[in-house]
Protein backbone atom coordinates (compact mmCIF):
# COMPACT_ATOMS: atom_id res chain seq x y z
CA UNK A 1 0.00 0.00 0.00
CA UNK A 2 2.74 2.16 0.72
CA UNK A 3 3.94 1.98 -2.92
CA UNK A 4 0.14 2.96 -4.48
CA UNK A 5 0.83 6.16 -2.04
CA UNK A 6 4.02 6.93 -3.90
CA UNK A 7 2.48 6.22 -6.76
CA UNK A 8 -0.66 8.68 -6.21
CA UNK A 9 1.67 11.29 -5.16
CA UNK A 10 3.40 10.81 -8.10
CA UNK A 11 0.64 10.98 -10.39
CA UNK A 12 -0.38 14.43 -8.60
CA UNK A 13 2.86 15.99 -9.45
CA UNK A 14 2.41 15.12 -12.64
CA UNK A 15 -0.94 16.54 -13.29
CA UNK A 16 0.38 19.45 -11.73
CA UNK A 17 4.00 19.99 -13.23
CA UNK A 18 4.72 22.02 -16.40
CA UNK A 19 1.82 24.69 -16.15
CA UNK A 20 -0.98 21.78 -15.02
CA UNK A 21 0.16 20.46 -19.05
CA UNK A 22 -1.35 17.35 -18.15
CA UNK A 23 -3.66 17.87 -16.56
CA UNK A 24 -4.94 20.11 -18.72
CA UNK A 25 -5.25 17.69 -22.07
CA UNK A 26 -8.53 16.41 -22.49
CA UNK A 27 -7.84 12.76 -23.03
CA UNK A 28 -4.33 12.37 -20.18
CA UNK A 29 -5.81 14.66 -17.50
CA UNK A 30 -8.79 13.11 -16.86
CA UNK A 31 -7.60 9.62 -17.12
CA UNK A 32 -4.97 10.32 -14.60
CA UNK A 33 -6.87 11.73 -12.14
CA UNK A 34 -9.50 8.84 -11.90
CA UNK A 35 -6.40 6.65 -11.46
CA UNK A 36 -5.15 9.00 -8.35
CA UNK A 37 -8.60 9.09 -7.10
CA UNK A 38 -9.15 5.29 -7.36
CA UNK A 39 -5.70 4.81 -5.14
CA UNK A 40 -6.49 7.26 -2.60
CA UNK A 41 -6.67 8.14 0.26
CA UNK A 42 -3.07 7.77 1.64
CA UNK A 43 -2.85 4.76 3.83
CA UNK A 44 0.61 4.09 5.08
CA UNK A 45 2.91 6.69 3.27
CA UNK A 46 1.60 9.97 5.00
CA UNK A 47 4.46 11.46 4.22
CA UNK A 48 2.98 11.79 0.97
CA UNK A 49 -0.38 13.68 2.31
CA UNK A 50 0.45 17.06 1.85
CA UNK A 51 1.59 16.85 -1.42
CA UNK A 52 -0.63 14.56 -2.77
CA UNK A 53 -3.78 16.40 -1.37
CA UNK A 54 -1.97 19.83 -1.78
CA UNK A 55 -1.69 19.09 -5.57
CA UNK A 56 -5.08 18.10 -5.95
CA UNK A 57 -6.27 21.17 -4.55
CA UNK A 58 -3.73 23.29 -6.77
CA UNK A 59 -4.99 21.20 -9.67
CA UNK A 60 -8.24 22.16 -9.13
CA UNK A 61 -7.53 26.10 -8.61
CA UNK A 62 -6.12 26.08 -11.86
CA UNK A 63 -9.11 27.67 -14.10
CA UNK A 64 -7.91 25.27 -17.21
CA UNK A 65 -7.74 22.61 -15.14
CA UNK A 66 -10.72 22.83 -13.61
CA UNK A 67 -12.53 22.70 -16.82
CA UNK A 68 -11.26 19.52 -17.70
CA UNK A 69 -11.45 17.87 -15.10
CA UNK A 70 -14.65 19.53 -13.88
CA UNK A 71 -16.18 15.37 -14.12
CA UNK A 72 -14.29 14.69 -10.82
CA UNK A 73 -14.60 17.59 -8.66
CA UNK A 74 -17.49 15.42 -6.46
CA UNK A 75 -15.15 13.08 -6.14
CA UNK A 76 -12.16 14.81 -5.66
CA UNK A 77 -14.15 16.63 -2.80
CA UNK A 78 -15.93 13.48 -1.58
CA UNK A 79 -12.42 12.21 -0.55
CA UNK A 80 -11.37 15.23 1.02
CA UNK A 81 -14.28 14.99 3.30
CA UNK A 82 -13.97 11.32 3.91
CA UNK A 83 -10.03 11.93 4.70
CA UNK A 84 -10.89 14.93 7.16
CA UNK A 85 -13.51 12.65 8.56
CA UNK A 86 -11.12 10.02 9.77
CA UNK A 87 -8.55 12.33 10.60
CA UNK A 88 -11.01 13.96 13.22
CA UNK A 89 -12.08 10.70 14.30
CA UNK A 90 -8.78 9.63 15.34
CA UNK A 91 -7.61 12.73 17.00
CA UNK A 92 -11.15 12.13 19.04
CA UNK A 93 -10.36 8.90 19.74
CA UNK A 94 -6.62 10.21 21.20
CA UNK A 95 -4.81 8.71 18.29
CA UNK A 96 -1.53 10.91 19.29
CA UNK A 97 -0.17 13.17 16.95
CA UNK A 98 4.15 13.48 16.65
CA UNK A 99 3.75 15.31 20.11
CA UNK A 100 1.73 12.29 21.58
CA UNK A 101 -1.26 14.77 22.11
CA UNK A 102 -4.30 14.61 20.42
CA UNK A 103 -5.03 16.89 17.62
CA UNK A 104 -8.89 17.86 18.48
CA UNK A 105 -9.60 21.88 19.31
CA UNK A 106 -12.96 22.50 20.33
CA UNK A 107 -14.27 25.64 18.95
């Protein structure tokens, strides 16, 4: 699993390199990204995380982009939510953070 993480990290950076080239093109772009999304979300390399979900995001915030790969937004933000989700259900849980604490701030 640790290897598909590389792998979807990967594929990020390449949607994202040269100008969002890429992910730009009507017939790489899109195909790409469904493989990303299909890998995700990050489940043992989360040293990965911040790029992979950081280039998704920057994908996206690209206007030209965006337009072609408008077909996945749902999904794209569908896994954002679902990552969030267990990330907030761990840190209420206690699951310790690099500090041991947990990582919930009540509001």
């Amino acid at each position: 699993r640790g290897v598909r993480d590389n792998a979807a990290g990967a594929a990020v950076r390449v949607l994202a390199a040269d100008g969002f080239a890429i992910a730009k093109d009507t017939d790489a772009g899109p195909a790409l990204l469904a493989a990303t999304l299909a890998a995700l979300p990050i489940a043992e390399d989360f040293e990965e995380a911040a790029a992979t979900y950081g280039g998704l995001v920057s994908v996206f915030a690209d206007p030209g982009a965006a337009r072609v790969l408008a077909r996945w937004a749902p999904a794209t933000v569908a896994l954002f939510a679902r990552v969030v989700g267990d990330e907030y259900a761990k840190a209420r849980e206690g699951w310790p953070g690099k500090d041991g604490a947990s990582k919930v701030v009540d509001a």
